[in-house]
Every structure is written in structure tokens, then in C-alpha cells.
C-alpha atoms as a PDB file:
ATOM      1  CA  UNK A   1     -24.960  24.504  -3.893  1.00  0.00           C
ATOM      2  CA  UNK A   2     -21.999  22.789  -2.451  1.00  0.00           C
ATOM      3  CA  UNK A   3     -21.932  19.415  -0.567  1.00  0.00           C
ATOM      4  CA  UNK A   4     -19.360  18.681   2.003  1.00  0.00           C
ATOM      5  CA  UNK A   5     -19.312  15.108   2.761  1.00  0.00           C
ATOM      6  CA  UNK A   6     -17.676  14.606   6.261  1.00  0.00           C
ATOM      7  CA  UNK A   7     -14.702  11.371   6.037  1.00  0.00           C
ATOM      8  CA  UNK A   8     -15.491   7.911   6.495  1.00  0.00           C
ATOM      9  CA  UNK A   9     -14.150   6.811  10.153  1.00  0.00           C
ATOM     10  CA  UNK A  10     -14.812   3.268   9.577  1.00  0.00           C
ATOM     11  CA  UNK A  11     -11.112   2.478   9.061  1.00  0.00           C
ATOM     12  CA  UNK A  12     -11.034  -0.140  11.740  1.00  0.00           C
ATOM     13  CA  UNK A  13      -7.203  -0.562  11.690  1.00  0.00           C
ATOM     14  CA  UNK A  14      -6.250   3.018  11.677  1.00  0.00           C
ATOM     15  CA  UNK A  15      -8.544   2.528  15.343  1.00  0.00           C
ATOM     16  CA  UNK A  16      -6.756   0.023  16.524  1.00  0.00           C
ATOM     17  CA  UNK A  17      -3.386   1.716  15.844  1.00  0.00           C
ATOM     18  CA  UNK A  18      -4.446   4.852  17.427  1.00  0.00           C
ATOM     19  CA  UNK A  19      -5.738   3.229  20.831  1.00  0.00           C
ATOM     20  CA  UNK A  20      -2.502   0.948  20.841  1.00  0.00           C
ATOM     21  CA  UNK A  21      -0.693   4.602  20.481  1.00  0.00           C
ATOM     22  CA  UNK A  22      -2.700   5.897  23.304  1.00  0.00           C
ATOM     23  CA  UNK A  23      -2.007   3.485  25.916  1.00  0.00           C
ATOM     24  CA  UNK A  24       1.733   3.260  25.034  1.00  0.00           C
ATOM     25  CA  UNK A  25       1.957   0.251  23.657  1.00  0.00           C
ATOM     26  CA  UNK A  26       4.221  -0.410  20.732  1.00  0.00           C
ATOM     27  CA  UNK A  27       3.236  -3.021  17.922  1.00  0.00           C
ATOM     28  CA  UNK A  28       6.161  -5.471  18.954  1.00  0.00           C
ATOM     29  CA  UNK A  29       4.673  -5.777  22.618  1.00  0.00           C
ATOM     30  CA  UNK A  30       0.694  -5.951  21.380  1.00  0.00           C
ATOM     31  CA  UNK A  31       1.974  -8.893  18.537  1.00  0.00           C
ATOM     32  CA  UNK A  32       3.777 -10.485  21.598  1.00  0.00           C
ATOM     33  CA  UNK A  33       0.535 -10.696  23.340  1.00  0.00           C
ATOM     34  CA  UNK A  34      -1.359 -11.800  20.568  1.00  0.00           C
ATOM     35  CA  UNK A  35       0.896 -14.253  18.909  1.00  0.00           C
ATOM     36  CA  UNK A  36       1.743 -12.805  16.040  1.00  0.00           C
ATOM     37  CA  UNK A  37       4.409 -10.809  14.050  1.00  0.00           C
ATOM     38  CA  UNK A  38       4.828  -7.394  14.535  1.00  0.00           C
ATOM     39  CA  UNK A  39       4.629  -7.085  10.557  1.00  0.00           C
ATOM     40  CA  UNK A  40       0.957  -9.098  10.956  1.00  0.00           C
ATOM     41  CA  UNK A  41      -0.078  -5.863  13.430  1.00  0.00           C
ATOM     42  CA  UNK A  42       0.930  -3.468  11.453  1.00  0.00           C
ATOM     43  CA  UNK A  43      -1.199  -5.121   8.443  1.00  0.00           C
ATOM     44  CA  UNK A  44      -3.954  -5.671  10.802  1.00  0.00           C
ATOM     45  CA  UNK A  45      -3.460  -1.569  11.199  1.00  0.00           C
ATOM     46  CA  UNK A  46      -3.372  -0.941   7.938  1.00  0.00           C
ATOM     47  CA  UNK A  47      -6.756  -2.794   7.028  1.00  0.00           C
ATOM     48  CA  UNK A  48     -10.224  -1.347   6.771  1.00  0.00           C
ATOM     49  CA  UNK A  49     -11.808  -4.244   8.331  1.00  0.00           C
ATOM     50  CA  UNK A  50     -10.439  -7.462  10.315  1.00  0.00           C
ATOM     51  CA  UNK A  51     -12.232 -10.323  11.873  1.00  0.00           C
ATOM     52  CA  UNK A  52     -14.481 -10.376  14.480  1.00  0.00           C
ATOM     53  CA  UNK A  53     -12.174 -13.058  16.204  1.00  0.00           C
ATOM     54  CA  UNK A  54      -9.308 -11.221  15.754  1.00  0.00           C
ATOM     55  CA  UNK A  55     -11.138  -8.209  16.832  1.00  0.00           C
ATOM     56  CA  UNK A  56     -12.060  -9.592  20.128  1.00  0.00           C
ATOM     57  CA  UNK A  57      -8.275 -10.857  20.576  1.00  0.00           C
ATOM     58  CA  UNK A  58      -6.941  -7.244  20.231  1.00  0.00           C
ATOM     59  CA  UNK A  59      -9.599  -5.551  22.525  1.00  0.00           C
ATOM     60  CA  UNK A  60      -8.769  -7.660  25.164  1.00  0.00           C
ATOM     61  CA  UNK A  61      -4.814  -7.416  24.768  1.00  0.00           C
ATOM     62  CA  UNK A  62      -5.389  -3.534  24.310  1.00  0.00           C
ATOM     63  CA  UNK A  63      -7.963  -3.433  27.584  1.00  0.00           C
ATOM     64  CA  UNK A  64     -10.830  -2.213  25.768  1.00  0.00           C
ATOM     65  CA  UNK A  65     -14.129  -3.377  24.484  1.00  0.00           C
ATOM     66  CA  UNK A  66     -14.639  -3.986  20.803  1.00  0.00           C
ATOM     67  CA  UNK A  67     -17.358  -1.292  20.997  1.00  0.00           C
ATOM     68  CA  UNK A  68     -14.765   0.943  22.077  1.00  0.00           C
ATOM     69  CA  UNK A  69     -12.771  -0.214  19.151  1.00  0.00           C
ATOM     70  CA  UNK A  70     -15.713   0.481  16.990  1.00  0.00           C
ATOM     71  CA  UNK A  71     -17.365   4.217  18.112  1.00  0.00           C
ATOM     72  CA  UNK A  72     -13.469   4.879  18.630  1.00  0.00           C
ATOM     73  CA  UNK A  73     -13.333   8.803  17.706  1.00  0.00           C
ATOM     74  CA  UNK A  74      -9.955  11.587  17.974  1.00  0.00           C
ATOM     75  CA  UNK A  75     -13.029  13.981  19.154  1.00  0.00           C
ATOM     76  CA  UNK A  76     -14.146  11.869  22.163  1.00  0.00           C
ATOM     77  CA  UNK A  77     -10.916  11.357  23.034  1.00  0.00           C
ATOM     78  CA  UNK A  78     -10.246  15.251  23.437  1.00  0.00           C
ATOM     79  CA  UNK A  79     -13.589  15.783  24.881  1.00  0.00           C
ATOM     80  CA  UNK A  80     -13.079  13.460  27.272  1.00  0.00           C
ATOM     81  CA  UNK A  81      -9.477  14.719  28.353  1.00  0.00           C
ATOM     82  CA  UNK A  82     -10.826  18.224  28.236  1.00  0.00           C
ATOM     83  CA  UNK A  83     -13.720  17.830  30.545  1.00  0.00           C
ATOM     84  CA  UNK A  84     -11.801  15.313  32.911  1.00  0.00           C
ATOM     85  CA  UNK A  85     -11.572  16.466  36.344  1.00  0.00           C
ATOM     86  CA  UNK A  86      -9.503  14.624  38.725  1.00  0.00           C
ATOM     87  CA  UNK A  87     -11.020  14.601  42.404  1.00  0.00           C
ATOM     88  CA  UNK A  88      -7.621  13.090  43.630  1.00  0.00           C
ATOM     89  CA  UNK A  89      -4.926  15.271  45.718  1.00  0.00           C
ATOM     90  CA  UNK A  90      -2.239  16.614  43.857  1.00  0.00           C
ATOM     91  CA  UNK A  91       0.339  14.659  46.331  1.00  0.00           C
ATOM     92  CA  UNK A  92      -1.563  11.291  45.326  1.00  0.00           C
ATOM     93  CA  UNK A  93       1.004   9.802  42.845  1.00  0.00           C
ATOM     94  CA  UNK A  94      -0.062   6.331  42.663  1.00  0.00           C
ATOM     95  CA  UNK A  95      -1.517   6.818  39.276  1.00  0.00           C
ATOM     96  CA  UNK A  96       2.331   7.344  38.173  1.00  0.00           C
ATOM     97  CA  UNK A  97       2.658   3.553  39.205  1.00  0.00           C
ATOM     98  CA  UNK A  98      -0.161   1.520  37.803  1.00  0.00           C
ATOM     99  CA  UNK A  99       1.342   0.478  35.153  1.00  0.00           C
ATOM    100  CA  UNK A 100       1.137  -2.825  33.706  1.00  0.00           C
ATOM    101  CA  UNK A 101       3.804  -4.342  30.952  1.00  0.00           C
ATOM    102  CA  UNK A 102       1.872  -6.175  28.329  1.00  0.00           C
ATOM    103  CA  UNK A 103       4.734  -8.904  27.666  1.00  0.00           C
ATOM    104  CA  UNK A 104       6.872 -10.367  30.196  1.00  0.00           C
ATOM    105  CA  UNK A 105      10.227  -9.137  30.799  1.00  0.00           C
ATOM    106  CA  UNK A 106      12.184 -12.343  31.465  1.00  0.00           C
ATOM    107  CA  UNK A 107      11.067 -13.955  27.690  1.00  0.00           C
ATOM    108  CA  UNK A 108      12.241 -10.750  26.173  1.00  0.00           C
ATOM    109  CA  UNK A 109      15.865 -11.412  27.685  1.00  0.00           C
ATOM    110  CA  UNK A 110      15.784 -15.024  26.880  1.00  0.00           C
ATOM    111  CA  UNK A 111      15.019 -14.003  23.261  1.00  0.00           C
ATOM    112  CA  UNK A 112      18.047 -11.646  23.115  1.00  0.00           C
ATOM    113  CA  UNK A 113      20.189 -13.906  24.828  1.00  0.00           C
ATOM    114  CA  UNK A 114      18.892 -17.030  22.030  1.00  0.00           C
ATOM    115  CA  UNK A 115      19.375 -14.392  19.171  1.00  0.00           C
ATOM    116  CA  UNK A 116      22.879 -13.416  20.422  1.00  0.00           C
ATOM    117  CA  UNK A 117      23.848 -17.040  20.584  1.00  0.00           C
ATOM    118  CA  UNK A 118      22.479 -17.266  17.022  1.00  0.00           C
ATOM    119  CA  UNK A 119      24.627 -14.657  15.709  1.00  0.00           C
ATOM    120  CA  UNK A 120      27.495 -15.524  18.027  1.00  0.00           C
ATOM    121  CA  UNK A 121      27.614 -19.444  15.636  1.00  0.00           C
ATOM    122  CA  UNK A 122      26.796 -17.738  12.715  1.00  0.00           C
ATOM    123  CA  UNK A 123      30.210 -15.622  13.269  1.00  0.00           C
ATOM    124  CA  UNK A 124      32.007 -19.106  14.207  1.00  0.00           C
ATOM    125  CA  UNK A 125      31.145 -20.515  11.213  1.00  0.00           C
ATOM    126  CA  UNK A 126      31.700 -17.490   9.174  1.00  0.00           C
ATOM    127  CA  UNK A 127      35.555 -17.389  10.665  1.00  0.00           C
ATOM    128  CA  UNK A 128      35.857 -21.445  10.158  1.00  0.00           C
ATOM    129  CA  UNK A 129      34.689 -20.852   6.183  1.00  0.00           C
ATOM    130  CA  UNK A 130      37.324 -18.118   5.734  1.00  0.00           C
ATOM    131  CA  UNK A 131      39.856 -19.916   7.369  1.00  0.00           C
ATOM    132  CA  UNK A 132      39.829 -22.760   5.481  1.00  0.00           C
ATOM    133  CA  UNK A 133      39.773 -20.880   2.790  1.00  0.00           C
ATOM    134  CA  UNK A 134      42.606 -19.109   3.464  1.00  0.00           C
ATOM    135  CA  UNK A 135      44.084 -22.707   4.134  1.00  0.00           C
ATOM    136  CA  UNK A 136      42.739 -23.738   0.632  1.00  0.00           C
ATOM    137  CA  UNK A 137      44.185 -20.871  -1.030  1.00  0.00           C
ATOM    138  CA  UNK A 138      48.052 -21.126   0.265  1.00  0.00           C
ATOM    139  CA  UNK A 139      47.542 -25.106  -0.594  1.00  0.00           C
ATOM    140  CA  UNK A 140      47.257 -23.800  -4.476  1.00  0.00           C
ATOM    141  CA  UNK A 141      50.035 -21.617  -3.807  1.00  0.00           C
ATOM    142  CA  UNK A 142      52.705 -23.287  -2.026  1.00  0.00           C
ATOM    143  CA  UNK A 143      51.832 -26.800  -4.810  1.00  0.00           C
END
């Protein structure tokens, strides 16, 4: 007689990835909120287990409990949103509009505008190299 043996769903990070997915928020804008590197969040997501600490951090930056993190399951998920009924009036649209950005806007620009200016001197001094080595070069000619 044949055995099937149903998957593990202990993959913590896989979780975490999914529910980050779910409420439309991308890793760059949860490692914002958290501190970290959006390569750190995706090898948080990739691991099988993670710290409680760090667990905590990311259930509160993602608006969930760490038991929701936990007992997180694809099947609740579609049971839930299958057997949802909304009580509200199909003219209420406020839900459309409650919708809260998990980094601020304004650092975002000031880090593009920083990183521009980075580049922007790196091309400067680029230009100034080949210039003077362009100068260098008809020296050894002209001599």
C-alpha cells in the first residue's frame, strides 16, 4: 500500500515572501522599513527558519502577527477570499483609498537625487582622466 506524505509548510521564508506579495509590498520597500538590504530580504525569504527577533521585526513592518506568519497557509487564504462577504454598498469606495506606503516618499527622492549626484562626479572625473590623457598623449607626440 502506498503512502502519500502531504509537503512540509514550515518554510518560514517562503511565508514571509508570500504575505509581503499579498499586501503589495515589494522587498526594496519592506528592507527600507526594516533596515536592511533588499538582498538581506530576499535571503531572509529564501530561509527555512529566521530569528524570533527578526521575526517579530517583519510581522510588524508587514502588519501581521507572527502567528499569522506561522499558521500562514495558500488554502486559508482562498477560503477566506471565497467565503468573504462584503456588507458595504457597492458605491462605498473608500476601501480603494486606505492605503498606506510603507517607506516615505521624500527619502526615496533624496536617495535618487544623492545617487544622481554620485554618478554625475563619477562622469566628471571620468571626462578629467581622459582628458588629460588625451593631453598626455599629444605631449609624446608633438616631443
Amino acid at each position: 500500500m502506498e503512502t502519500a506524505t502531504k509537503p512540509s509548510n514550515s518554510h518560514i521564508g517562503k511565508k514571509i515572501s508570500r504575505i509581503r506579495e499579498l499586501r503589495g509590498i515589494k522587498q526594496e520597500a519592506l528592507a527600507s522599513e526594516l533596515g536592511l538590504s533588499q538582498q538581506t530580504v530576499s535571503r531572509i525569504e529564501q530561509s527555512e527558519t529566521i530569528e524570533e527577533e527578526v521575526l517579530e521585526k517583519i510581522a510588524t513592518a508587514l502588519g501581521v502577527s507572527v502567528e499569522a506568519i506561522r499558521n500562514f497557509s495558500e488554502e486559508a487564504v482562498f477560503n477566506n477570499i471565497n467565503t468573504f462577504h462584503d456588507n458595504s454598498s457597492l458605491n462605498d469606495y473608500s476601501s480603494l483609498f486606505n492605503y498606506q506606503c510603507t517607506f516615505n516618499p521624500i527619502d526615496k527622492l533624496i536617495e535618487l537625487f544623492e545617487k544622481n549626484e554620485r554618478l554625475h562626479n563619477e562622469k566628471v572625473e571620468l571626462l578629467e582622466r581622459l582628458l588629460l590623457a588625451e593631453k598626455e598623449k599629444n605631449q609624446h607626440l608633438n616631443t
